[in-house]
Protein backbone atom coordinates (compact mmCIF):
# COMPACT_ATOMS: atom_id res chain seq x y z
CA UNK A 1 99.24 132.18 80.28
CA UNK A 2 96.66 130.19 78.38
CA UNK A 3 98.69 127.52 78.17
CA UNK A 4 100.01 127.39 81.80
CA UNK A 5 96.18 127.18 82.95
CA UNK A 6 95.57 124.62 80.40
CA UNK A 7 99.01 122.79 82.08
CA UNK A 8 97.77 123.05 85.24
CA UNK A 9 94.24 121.67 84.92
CA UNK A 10 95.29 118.63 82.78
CA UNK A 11 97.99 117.87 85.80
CA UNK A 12 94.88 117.94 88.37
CA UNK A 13 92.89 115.75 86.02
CA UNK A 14 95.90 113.51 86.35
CA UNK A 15 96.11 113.50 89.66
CA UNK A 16 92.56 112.73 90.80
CA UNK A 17 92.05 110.27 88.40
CA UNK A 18 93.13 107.58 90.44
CA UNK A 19 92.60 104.18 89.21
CA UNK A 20 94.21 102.22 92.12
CA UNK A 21 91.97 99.19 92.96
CA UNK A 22 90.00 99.58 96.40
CA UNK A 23 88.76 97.77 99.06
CA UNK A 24 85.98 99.78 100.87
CA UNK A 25 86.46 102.58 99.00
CA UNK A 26 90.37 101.90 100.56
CA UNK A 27 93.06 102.21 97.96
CA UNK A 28 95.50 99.62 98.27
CA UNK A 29 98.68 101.25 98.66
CA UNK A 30 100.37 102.99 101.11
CA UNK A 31 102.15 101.43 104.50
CA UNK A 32 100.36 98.26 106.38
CA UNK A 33 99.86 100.84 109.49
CA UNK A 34 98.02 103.22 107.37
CA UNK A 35 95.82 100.73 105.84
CA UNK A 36 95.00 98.96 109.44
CA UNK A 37 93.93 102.37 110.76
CA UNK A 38 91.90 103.01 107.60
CA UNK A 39 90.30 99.49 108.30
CA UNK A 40 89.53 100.51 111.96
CA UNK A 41 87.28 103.65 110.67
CA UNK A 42 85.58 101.39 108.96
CA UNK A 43 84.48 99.36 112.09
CA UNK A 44 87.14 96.35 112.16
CA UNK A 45 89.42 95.32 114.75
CA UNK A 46 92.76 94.38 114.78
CA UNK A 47 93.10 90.91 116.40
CA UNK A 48 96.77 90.85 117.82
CA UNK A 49 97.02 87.48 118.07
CA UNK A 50 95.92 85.93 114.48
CA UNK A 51 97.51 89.67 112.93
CA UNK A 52 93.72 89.66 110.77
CA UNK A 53 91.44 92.53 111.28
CA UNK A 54 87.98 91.15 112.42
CA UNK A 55 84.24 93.04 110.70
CA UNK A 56 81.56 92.84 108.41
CA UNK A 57 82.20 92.69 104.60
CA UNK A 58 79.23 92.23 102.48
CA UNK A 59 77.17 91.60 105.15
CA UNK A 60 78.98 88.65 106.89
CA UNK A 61 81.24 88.34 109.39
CA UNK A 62 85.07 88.23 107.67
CA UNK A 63 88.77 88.07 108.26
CA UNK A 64 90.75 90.50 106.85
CA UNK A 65 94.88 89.83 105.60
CA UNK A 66 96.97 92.60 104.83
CA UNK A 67 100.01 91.04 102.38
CA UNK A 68 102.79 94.02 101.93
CA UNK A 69 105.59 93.84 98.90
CA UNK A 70 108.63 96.35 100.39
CA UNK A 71 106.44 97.86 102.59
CA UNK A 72 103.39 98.98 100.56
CA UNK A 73 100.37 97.22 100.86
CA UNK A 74 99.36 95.10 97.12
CA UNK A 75 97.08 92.87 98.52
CA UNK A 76 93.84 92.29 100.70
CA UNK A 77 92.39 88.52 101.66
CA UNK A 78 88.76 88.73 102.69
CA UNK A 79 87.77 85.50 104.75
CA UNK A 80 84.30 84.40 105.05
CA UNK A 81 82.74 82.63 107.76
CA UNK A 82 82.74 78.89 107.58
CA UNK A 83 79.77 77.37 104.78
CA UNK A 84 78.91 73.84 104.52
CA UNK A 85 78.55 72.12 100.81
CA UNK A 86 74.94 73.53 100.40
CA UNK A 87 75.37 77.06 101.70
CA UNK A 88 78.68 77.63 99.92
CA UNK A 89 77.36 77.02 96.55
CA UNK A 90 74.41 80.01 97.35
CA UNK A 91 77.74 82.24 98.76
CA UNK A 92 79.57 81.91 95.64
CA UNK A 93 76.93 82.47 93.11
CA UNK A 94 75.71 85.69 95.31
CA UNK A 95 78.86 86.80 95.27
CA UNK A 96 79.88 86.06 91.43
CA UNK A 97 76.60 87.83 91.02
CA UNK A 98 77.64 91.24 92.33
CA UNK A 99 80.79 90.98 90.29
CA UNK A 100 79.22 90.61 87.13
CA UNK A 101 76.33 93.32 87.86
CA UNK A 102 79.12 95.62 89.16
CA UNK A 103 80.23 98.15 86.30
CA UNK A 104 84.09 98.67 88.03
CA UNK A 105 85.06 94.90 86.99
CA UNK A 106 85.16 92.95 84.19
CA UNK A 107 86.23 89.11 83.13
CA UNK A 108 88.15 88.18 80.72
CA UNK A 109 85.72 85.20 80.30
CA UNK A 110 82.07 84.12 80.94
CA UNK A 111 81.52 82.29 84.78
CA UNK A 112 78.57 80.56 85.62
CA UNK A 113 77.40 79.83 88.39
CA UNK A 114 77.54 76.44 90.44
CA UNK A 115 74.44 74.77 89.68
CA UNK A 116 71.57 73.19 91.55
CA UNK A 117 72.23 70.10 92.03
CA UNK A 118 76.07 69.52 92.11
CA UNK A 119 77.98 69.05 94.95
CA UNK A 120 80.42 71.11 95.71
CA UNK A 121 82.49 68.39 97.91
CA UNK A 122 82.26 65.86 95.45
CA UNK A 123 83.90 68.33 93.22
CA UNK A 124 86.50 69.32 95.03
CA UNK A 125 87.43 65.97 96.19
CA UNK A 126 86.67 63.86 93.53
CA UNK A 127 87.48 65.00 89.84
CA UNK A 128 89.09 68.14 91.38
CA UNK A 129 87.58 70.77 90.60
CA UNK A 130 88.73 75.21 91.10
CA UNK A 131 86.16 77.42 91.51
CA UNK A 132 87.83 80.56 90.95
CA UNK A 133 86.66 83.25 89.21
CA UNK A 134 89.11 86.62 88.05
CA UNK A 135 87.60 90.16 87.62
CA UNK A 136 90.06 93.16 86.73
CA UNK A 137 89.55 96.62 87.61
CA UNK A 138 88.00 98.47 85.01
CA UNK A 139 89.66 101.95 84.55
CA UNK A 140 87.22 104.62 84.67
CA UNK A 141 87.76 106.48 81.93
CA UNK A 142 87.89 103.26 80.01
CA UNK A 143 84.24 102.33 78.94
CA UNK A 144 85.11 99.78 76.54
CA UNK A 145 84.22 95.80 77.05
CA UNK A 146 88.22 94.92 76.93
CA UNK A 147 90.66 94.72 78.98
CA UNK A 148 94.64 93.60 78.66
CA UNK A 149 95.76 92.55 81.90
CA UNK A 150 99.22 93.20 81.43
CA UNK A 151 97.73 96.69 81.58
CA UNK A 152 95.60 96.26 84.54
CA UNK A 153 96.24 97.88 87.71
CA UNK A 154 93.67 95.68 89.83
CA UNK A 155 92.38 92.47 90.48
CA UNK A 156 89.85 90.64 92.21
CA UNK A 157 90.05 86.86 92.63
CA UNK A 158 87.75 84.61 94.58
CA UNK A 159 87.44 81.02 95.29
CA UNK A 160 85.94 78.33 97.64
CA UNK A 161 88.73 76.76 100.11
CA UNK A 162 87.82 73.42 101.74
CA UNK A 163 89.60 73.25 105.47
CA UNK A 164 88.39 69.98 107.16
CA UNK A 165 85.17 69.66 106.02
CA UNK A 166 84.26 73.47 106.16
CA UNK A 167 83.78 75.85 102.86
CA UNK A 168 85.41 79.45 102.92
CA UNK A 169 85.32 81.90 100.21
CA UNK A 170 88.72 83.64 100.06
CA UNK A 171 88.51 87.29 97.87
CA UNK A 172 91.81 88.76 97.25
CA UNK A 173 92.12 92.38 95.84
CA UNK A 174 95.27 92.94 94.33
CA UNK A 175 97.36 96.38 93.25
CA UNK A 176 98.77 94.83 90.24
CA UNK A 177 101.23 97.83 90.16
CA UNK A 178 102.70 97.60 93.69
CA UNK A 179 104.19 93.66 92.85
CA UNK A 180 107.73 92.97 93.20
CA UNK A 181 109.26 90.89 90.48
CA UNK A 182 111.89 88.56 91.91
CA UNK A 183 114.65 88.69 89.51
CA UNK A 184 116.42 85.67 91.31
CA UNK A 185 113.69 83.21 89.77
C-alpha cells in the first residue's frame, strides 16, 4: 500500500511538472484553435484578414503568428510596432534586459547590448550585421547555470528586422519538442 501511495504521488509530481515553454503563461502546444481562443482571454483579436492576432505584449502594441507542425502549435512570432534606427536600439536592449534579469531563461553566451552611439542602419546595411540573441527555457527543477540544447524543450529568439526603412523586433517562442524532422532532406 505504501508503495502504491508513493507510485501515485511521484506520477502527479510528473504530471504537473510541466516544463513546456509559454507565452503568457500559454503553453505552446495543443491545436491552433485552442491557442487563438486562449489568446482572446488574454485581450487579443483575431484579425481575419492578415490571420495575426492583434494586443499588447510587453506593453506595446504587437502582432501575434501562430506557426503549427501537424497540427500542434511549436511556435509563436511576436511583432512589434514599427521603430526607427534610434528607438530600436533602446527596444532591443530593454528587451535583452528582461531576458537576462528573468530567472526562466538562460544563454548559452554573453549579449551585450547595442551601444550608444552605433547605428543600427549602418549595421545592418553596411558590414551586415544580426542582432539576434537566443535564450532557452530553463527547466524548473534545474537550478544549475547550464544548459544542453539538444535537451531543451524551449526557446526564445529575438532580433531586429529592417522592412523599408522601418525597425521591428520579431520574438519567436519555440516548443523545441513539438518540431517535425523532415526525413526527405
Amino acid at each position: 500500500m505504501k508503495r502504491l501511495i508513493i507510485f501515485i504521488l511521484s506520477l502527479l509530481a510528473l504530471v504537473s511538472c510541466d516544463n513546456t515553454i509559454r507565452f503568457l503563461d500559454i503553453p505552446i502546444k495543443g491545436s491552433r484553435n485552442m491557442m487563438v481562443r486562449k489568446l482572446e482571454e488574454k485581450g487579443f483579436v483575431y484579425d481575419y484578414e492578415s490571420d495575426l492576432m492583434k494586443g499588447t505584449f510587453n506593453g506595446e502594441l504587437s502582432d501575434i503568428s501562430i506557426f503549427t507542425s501537424n497540427g500542434e502549435v511549436n511556435k509563436i512570432r511576436v511583432c512589434s510596432k514599427a521603430y526607427n534606427d534610434k528607438e530600436i536600439k533602446a527596444a532591443y536592449n530593454k528587451l535583452l534586459k528582461q531576458f537576462k534579469s528573468n530567472p526562466k531563461y538562460i544563454a548559452l553566451k554573453d549579449y551585450n547590448p547595442i551601444p550608444e552611439g552605433v547605428s543600427v542602419f549602418f549595421n545592418m546595411k553596411v558590414i551586415p550585421t544580426d542582432y539576434k540573441t537566443v535564450f532557452y527555457r530553463r527547466k524548473e527543477f534545474n537550478h544549475s547555470y547550464s544548459i544542453n540544447p539538444d535537451k531543451a524543450e524551449g526557446v526564445v529568439w529575438f532580433k531586429i528586422v529592417e522592412l523599408y526603412g522601418d525597425y521591428f523586433i520579431q520574438i519567436y517562442y519555440e516548443n523545441l519538442k513539438k518540431h517535425t524532422i523532415n526525413s526527405d532532406l
